[in-house]
PDB file of N, CA and C in Angstrom:
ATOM      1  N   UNK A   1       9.774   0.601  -2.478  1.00  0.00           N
ATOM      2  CA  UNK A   1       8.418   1.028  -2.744  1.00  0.00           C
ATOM      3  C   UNK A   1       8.473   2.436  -3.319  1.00  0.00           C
ATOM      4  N   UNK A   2       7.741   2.213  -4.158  1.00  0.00           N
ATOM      5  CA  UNK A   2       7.482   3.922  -5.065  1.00  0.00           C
ATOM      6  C   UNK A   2       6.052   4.440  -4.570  1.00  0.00           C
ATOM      7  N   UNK A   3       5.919   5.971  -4.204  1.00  0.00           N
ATOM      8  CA  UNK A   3       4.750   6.369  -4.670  1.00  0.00           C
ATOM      9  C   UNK A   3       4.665   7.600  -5.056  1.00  0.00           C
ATOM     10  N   UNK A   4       3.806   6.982  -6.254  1.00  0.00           N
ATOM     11  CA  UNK A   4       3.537   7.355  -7.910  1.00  0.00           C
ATOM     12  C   UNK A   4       2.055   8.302  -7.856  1.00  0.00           C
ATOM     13  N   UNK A   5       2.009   9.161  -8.544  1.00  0.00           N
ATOM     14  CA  UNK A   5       0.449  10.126  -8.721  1.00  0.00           C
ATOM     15  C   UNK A   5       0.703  10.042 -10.276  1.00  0.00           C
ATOM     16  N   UNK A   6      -1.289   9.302 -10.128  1.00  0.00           N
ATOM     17  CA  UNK A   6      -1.453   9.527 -11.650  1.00  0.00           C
ATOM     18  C   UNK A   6      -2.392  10.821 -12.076  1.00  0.00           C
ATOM     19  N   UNK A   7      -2.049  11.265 -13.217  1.00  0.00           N
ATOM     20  CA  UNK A   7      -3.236  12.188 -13.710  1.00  0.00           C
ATOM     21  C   UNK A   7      -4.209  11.985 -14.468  1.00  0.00           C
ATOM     22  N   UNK A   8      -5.573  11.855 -13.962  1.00  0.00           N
ATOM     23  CA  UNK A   8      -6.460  11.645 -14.943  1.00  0.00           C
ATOM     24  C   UNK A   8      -7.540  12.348 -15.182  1.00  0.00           C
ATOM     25  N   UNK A   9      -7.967  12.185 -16.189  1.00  0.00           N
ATOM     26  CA  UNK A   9      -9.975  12.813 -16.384  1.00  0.00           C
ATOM     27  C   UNK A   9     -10.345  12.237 -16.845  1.00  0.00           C
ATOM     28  N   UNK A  10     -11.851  12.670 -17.393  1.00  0.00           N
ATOM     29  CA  UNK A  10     -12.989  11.916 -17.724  1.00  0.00           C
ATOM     30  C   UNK A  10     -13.255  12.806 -19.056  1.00  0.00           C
ATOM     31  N   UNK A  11     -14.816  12.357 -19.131  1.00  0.00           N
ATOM     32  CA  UNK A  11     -15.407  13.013 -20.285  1.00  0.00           C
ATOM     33  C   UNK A  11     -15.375  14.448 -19.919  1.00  0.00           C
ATOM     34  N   UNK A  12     -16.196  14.728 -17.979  1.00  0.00           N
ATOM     35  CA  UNK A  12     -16.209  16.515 -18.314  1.00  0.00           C
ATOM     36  C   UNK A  12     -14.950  17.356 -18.532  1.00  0.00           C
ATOM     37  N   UNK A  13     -13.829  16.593 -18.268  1.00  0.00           N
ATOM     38  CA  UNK A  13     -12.392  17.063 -18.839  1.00  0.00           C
ATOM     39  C   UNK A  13     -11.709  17.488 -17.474  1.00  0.00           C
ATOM     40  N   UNK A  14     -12.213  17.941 -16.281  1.00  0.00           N
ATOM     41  CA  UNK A  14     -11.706  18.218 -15.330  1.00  0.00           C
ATOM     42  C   UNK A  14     -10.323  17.395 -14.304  1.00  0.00           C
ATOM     43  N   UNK A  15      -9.272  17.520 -14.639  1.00  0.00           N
ATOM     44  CA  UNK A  15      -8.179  16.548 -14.208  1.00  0.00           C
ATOM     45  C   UNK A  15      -7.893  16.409 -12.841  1.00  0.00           C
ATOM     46  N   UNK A  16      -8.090  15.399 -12.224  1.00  0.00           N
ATOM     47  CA  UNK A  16      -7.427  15.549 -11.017  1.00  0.00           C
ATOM     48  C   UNK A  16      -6.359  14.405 -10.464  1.00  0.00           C
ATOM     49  N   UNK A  17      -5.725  14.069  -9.341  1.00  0.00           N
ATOM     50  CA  UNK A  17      -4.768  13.443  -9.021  1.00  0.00           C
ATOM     51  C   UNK A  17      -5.266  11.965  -8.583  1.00  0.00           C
ATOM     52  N   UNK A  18      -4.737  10.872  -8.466  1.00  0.00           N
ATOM     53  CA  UNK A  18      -4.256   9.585  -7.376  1.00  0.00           C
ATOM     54  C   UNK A  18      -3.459   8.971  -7.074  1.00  0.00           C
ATOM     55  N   UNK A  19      -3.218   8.769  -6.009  1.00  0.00           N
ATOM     56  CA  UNK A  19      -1.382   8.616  -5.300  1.00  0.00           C
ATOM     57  C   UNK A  19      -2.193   7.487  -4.721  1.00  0.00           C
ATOM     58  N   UNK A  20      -0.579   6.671  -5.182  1.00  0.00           N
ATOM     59  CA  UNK A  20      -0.524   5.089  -5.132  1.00  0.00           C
ATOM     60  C   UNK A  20       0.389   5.040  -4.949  1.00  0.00           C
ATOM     61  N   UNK A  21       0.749   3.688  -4.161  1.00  0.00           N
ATOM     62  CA  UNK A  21       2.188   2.932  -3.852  1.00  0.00           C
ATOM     63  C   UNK A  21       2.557   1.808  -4.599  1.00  0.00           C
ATOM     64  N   UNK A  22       3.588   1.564  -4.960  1.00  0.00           N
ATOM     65  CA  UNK A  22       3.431   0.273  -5.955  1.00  0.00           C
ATOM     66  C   UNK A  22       5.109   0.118  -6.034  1.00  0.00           C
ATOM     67  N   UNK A  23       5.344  -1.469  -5.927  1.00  0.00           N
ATOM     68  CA  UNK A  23       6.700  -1.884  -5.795  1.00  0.00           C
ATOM     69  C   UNK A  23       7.553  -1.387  -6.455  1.00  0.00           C
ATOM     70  N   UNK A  24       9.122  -1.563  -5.968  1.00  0.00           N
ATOM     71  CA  UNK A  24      10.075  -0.755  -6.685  1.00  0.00           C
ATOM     72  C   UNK A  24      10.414  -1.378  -8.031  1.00  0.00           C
ATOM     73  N   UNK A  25      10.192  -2.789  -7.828  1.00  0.00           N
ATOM     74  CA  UNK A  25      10.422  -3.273  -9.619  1.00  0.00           C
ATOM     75  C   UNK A  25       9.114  -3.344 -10.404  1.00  0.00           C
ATOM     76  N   UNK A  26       8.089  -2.520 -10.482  1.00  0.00           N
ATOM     77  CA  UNK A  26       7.351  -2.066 -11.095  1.00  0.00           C
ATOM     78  C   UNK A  26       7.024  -0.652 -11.975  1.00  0.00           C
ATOM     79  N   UNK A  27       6.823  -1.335 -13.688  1.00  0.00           N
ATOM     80  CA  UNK A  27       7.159   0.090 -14.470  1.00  0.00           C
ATOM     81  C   UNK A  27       5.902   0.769 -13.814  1.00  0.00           C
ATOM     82  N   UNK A  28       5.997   2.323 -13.478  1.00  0.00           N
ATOM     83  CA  UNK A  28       4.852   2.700 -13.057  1.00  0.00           C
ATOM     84  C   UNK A  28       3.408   3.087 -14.191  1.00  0.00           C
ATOM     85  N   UNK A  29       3.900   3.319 -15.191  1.00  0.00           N
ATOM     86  CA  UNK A  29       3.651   3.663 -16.239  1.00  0.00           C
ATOM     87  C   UNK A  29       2.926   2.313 -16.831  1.00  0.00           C
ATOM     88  N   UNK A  30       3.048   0.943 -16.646  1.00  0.00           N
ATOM     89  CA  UNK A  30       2.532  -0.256 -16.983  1.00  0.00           C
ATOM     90  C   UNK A  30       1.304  -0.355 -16.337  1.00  0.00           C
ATOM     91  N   UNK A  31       2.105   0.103 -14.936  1.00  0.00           N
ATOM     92  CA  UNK A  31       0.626  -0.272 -14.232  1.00  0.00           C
ATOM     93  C   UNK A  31      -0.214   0.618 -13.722  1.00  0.00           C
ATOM     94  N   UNK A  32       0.097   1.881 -14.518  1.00  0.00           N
ATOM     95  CA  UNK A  32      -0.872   2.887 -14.294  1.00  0.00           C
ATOM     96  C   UNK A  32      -1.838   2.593 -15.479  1.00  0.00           C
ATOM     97  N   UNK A  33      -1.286   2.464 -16.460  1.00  0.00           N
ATOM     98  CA  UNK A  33      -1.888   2.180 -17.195  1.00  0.00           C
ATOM     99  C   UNK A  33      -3.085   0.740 -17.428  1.00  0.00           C
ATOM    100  N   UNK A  34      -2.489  -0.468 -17.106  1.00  0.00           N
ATOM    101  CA  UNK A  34      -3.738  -1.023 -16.232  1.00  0.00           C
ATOM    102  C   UNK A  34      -4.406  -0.889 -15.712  1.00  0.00           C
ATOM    103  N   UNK A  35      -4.143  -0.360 -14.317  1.00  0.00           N
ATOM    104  CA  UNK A  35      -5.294   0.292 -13.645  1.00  0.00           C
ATOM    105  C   UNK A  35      -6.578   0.728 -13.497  1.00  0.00           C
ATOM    106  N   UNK A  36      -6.159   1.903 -14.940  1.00  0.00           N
ATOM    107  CA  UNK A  36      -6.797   2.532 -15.453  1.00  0.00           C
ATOM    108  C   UNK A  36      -7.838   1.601 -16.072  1.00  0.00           C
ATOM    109  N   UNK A  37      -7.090   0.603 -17.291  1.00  0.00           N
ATOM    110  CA  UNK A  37      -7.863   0.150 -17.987  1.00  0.00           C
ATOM    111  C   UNK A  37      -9.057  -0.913 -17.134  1.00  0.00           C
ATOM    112  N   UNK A  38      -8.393  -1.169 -15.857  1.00  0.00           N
ATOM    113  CA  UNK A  38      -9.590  -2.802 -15.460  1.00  0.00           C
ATOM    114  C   UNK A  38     -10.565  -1.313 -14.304  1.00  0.00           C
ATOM    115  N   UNK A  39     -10.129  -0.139 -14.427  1.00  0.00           N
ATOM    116  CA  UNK A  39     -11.556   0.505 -13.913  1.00  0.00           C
ATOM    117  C   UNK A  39     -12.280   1.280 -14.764  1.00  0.00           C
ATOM    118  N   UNK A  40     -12.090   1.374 -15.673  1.00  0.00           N
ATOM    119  CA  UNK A  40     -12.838   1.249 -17.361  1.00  0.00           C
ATOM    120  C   UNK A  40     -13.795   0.036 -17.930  1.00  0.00           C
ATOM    121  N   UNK A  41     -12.927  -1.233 -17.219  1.00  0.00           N
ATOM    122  CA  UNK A  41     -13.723  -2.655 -17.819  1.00  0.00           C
ATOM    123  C   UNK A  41     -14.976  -2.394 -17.068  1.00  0.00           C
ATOM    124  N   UNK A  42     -14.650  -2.033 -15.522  1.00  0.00           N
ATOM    125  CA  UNK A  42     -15.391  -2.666 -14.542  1.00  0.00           C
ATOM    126  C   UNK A  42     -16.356  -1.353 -14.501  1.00  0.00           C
ATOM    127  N   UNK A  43     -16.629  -0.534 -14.905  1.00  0.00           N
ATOM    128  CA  UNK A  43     -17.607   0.570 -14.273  1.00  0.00           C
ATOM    129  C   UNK A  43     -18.953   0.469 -13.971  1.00  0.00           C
ATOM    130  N   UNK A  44     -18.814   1.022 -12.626  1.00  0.00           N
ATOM    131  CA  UNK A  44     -20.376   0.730 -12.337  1.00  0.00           C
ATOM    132  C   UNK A  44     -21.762   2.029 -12.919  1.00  0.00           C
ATOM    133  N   UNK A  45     -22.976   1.745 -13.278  1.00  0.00           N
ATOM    134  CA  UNK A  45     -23.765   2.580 -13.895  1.00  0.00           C
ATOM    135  C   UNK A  45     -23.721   4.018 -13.376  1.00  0.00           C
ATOM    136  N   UNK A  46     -22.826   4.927 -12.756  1.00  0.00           N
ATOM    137  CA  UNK A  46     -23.327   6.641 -11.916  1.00  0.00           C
ATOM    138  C   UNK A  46     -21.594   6.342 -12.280  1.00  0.00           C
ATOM    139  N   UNK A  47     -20.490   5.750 -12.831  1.00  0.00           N
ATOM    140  CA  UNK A  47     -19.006   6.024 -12.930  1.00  0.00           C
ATOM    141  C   UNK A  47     -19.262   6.500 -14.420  1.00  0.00           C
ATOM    142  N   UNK A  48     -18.232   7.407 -14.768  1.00  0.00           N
ATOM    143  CA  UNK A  48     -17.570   7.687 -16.356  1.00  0.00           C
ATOM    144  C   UNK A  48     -15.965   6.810 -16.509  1.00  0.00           C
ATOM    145  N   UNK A  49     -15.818   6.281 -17.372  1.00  0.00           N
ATOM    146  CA  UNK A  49     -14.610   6.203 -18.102  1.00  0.00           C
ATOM    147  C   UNK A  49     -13.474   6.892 -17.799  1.00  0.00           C
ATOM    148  N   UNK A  50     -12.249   6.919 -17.257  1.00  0.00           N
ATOM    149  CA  UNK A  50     -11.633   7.488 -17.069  1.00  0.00           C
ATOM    150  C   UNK A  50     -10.193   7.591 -18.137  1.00  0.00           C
ATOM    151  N   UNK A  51      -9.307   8.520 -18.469  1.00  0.00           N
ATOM    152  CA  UNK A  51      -8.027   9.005 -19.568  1.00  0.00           C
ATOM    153  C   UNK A  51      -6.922   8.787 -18.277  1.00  0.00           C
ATOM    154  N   UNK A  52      -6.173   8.530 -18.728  1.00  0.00           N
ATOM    155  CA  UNK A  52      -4.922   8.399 -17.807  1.00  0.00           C
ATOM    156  C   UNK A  52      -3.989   9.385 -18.697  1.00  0.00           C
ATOM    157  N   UNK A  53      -3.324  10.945 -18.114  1.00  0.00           N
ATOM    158  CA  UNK A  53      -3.072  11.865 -18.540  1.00  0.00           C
ATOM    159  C   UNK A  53      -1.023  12.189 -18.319  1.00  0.00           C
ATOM    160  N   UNK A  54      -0.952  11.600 -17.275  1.00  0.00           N
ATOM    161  CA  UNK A  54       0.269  11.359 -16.547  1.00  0.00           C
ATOM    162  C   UNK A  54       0.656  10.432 -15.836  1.00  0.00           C
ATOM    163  N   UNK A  55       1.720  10.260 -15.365  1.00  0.00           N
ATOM    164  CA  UNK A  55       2.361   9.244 -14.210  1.00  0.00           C
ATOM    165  C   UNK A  55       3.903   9.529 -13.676  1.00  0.00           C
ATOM    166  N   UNK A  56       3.534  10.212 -12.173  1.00  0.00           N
ATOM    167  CA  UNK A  56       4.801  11.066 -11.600  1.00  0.00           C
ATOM    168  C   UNK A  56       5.273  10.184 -10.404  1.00  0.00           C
ATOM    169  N   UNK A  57       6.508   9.721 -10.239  1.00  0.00           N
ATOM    170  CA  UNK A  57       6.972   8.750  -9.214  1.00  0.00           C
ATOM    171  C   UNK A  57       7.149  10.324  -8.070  1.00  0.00           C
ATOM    172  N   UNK A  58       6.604  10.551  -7.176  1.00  0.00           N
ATOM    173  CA  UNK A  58       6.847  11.411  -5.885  1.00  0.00           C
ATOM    174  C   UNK A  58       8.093  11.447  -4.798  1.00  0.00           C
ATOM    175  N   UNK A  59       7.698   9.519  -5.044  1.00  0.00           N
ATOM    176  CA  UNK A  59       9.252   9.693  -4.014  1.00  0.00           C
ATOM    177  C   UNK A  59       9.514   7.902  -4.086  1.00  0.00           C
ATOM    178  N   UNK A  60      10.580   7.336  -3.910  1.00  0.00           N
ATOM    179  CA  UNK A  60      11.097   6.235  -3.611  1.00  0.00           C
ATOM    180  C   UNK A  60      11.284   6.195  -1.859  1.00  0.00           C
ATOM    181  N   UNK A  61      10.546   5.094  -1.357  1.00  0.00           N
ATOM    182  CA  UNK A  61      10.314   4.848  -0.332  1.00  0.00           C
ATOM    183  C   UNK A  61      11.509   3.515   0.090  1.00  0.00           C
ATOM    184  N   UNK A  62      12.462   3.591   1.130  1.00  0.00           N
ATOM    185  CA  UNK A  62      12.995   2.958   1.478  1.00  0.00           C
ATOM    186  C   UNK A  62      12.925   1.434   2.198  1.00  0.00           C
ATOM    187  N   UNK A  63      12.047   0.282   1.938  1.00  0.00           N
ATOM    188  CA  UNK A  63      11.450  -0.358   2.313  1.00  0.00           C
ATOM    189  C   UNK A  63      12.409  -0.694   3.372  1.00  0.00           C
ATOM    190  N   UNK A  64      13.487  -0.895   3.597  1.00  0.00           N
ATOM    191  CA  UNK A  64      14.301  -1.514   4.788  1.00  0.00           C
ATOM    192  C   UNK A  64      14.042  -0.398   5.985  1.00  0.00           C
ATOM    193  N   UNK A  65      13.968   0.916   5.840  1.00  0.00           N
ATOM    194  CA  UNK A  65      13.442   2.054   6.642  1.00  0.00           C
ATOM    195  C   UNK A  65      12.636   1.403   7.074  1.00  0.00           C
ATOM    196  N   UNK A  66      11.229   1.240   6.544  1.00  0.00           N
ATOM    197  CA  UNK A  66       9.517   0.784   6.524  1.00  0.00           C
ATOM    198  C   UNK A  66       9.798   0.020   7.500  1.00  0.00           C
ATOM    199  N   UNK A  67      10.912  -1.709   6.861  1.00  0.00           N
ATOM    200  CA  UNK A  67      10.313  -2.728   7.885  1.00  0.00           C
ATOM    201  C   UNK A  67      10.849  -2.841   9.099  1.00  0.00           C
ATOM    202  N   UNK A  68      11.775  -1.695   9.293  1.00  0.00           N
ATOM    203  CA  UNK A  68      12.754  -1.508  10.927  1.00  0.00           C
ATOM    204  C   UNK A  68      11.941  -1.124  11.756  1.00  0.00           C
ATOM    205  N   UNK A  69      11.173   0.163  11.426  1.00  0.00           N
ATOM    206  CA  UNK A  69       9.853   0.515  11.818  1.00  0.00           C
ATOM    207  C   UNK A  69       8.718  -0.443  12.216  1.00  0.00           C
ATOM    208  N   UNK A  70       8.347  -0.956  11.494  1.00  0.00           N
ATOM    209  CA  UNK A  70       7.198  -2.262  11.591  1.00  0.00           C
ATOM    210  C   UNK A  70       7.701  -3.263  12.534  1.00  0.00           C
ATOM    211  N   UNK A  71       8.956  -3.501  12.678  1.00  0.00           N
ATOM    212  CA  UNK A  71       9.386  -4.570  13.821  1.00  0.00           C
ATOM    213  C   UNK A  71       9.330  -3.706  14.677  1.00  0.00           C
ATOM    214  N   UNK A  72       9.850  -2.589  14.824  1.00  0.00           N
ATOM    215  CA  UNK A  72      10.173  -2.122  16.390  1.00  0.00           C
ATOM    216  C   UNK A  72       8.445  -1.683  16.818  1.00  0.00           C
ATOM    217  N   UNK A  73       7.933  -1.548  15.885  1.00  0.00           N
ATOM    218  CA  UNK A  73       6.429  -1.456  16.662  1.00  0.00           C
ATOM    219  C   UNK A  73       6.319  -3.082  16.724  1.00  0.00           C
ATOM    220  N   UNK A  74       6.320  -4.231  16.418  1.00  0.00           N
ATOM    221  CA  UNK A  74       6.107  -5.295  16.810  1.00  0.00           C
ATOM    222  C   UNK A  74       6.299  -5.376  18.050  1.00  0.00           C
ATOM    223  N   UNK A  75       7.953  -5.051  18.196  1.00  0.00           N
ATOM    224  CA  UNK A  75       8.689  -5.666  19.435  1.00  0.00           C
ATOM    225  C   UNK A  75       8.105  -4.613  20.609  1.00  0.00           C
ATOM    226  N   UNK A  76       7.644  -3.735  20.063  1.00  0.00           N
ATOM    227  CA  UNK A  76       6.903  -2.737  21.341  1.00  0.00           C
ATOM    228  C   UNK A  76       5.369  -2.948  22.072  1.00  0.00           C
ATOM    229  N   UNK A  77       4.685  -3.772  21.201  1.00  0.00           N
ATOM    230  CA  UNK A  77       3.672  -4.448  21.389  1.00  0.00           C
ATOM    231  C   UNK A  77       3.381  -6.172  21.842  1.00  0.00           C
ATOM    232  N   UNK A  78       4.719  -6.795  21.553  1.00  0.00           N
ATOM    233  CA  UNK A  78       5.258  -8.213  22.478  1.00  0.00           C
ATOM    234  C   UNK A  78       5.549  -7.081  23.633  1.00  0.00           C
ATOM    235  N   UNK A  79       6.475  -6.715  24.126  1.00  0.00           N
ATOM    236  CA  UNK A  79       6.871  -5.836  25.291  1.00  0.00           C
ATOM    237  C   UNK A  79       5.559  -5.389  26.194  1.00  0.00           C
ATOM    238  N   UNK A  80       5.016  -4.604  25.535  1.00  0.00           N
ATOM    239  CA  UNK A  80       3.590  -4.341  26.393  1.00  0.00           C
ATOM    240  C   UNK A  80       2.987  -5.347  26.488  1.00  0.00           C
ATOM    241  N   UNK A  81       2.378  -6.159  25.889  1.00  0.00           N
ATOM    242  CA  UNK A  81       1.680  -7.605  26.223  1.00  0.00           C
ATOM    243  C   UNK A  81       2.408  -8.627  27.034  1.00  0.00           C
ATOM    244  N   UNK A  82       3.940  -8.529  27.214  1.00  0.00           N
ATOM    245  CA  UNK A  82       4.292  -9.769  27.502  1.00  0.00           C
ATOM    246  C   UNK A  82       4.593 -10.995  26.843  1.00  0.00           C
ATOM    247  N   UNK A  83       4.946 -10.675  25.513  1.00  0.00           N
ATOM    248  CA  UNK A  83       4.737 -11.947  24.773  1.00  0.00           C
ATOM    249  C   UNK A  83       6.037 -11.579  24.023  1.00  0.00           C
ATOM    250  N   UNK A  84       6.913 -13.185  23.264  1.00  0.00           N
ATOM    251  CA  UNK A  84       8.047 -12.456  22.695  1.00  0.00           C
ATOM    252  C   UNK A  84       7.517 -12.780  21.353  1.00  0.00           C
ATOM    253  N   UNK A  85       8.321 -11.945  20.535  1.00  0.00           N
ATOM    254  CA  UNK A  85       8.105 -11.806  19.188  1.00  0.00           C
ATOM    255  C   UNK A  85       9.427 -11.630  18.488  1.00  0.00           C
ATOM    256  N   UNK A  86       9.733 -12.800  18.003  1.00  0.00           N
ATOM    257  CA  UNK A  86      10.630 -13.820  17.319  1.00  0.00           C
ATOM    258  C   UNK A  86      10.457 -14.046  15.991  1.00  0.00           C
ATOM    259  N   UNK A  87      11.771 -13.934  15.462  1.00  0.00           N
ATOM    260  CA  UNK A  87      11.867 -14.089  13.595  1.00  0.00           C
ATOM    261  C   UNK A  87      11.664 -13.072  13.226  1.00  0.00           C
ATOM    262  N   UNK A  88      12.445 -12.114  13.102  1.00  0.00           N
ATOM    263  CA  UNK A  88      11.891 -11.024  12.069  1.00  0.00           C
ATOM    264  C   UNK A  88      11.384 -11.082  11.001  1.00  0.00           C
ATOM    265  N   UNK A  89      11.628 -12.135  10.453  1.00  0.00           N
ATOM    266  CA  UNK A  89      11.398 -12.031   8.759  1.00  0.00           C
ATOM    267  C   UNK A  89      10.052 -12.370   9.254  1.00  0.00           C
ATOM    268  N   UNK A  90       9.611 -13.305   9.645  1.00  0.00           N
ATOM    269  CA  UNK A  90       8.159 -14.172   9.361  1.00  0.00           C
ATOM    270  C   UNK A  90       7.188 -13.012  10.108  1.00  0.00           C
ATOM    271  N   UNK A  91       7.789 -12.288  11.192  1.00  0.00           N
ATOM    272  CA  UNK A  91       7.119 -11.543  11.340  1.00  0.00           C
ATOM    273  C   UNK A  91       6.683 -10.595  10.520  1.00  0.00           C
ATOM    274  N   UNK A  92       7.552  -9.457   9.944  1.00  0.00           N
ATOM    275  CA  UNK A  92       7.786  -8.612   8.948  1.00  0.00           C
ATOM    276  C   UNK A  92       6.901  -9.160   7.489  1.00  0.00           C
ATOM    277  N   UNK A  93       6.589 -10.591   7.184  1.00  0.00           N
ATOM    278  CA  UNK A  93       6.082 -10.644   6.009  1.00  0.00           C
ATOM    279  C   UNK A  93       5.096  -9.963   5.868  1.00  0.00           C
ATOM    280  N   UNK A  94       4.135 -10.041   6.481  1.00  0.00           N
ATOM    281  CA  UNK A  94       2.725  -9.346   6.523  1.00  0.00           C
ATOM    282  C   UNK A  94       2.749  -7.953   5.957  1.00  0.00           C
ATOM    283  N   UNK A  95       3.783  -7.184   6.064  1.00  0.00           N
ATOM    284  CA  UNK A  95       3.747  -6.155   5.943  1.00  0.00           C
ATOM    285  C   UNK A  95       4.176  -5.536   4.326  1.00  0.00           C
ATOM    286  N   UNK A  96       4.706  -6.793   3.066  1.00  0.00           N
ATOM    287  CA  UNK A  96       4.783  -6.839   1.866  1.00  0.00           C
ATOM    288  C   UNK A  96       2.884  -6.700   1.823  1.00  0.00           C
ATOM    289  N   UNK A  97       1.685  -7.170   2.672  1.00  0.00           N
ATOM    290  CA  UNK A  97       0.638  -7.410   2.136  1.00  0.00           C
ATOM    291  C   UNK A  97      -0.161  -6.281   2.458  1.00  0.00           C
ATOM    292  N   UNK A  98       0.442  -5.097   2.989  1.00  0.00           N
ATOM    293  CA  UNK A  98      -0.003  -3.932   3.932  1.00  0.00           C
ATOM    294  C   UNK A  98      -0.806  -4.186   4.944  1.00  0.00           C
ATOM    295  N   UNK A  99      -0.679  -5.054   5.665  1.00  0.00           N
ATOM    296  CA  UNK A  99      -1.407  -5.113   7.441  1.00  0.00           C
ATOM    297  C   UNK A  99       0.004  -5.098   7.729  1.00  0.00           C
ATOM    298  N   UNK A 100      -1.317  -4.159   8.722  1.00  0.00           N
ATOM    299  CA  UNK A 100      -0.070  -3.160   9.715  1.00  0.00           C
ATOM    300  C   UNK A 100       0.432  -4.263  10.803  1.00  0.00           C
ATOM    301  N   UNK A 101       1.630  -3.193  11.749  1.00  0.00           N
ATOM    302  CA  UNK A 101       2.343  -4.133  12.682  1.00  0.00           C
ATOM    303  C   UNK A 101       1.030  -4.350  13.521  1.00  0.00           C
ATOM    304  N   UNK A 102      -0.213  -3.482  14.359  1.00  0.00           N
ATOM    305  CA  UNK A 102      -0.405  -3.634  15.009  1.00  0.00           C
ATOM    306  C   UNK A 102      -2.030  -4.760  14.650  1.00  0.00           C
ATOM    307  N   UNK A 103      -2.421  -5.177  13.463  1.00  0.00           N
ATOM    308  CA  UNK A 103      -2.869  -6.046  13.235  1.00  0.00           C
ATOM    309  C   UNK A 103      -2.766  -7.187  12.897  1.00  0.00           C
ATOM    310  N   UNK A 104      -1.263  -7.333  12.699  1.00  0.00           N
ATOM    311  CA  UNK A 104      -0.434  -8.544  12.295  1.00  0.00           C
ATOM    312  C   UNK A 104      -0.512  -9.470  13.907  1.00  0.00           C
ATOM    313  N   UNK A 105       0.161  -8.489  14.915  1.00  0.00           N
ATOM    314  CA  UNK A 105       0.249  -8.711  16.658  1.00  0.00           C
ATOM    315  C   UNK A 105      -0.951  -9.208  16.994  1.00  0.00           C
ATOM    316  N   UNK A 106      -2.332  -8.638  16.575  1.00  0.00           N
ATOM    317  CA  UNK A 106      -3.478  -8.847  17.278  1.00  0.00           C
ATOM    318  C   UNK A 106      -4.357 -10.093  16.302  1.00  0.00           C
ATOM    319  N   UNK A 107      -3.801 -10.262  15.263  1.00  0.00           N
ATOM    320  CA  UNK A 107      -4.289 -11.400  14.697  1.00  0.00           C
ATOM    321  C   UNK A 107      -2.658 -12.743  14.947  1.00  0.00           C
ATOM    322  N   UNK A 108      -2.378 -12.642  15.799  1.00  0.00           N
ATOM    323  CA  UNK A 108      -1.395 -14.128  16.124  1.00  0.00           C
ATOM    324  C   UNK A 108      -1.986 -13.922  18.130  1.00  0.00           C
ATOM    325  N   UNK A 109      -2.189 -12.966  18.586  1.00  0.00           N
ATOM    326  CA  UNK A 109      -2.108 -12.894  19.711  1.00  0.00           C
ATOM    327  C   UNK A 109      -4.206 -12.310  20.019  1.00  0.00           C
ATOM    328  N   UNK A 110      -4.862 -12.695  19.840  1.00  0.00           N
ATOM    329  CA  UNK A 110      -6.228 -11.851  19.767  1.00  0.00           C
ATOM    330  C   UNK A 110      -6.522 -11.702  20.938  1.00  0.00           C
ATOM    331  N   UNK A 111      -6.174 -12.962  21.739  1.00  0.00           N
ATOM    332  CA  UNK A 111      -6.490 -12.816  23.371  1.00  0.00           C
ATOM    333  C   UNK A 111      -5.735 -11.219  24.298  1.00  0.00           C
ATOM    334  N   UNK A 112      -5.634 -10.318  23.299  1.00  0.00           N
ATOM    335  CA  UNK A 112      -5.031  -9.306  23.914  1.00  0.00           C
ATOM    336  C   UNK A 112      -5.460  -8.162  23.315  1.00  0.00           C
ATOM    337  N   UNK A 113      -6.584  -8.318  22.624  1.00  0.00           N
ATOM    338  CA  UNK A 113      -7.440  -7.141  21.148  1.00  0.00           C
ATOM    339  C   UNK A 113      -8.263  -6.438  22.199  1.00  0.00           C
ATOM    340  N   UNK A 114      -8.118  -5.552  22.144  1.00  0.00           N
ATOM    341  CA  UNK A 114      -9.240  -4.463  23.233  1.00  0.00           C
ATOM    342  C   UNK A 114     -10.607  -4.679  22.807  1.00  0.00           C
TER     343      UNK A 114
END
């Protein structure tokens, strides 16, 4: 996982930043540039048009880091509940879709949602 800050402005010219995450086999530059363009298609009547000015990768994010993390909060939340939590992978998918560990747990297990 990359995350990327784009630079953009508008008509009053004033530039400012947005930091995004976006997969590691993704040109960032492709899809900044999309972006841009389908919130240009789509503007609602009080939005301006926006220039896409730059596109800076910040940092490369280690996804195997990420999903060691995301299990061991899994397995820390089977542990407190009492419940086991089995398969890493199938567990871990959810987390390519960004729900978190602890909504992934509470949507297979709800009988335990505060």
């Amino acid at each position: 996982m990359k995350k990327i800050r784009l630079t953009v402005t508008d008509i009053r010219g004033a530039d400012w930043h947005e930091d995004y995450d976006v997969a590691d086999d993704v040109n960032e530059n492709d899809w900044a540039a999309k972006t841009i363009a389908r919130f240009n298609d789509t503007l609602k009547p009080d939005e301006r048009a926006r220039t896409l000015k730059g596109v800076e990768v910040l940092a490369v994010i280690d996804d195997e880091e990420l999903i060691e993390e995301y299990w061991s909060e899994l397995k820390r939340l089977g542990d407190c509940y009492d419940e086991l939590v089995l398969d890493k992978e199938a567990w871990c998918e959810p987390f390519y879709y960004g729900v978190s560990a602890r909504d992934n747990f509470f949507d297979e297990f709800p009988e335990h949602k505060d």
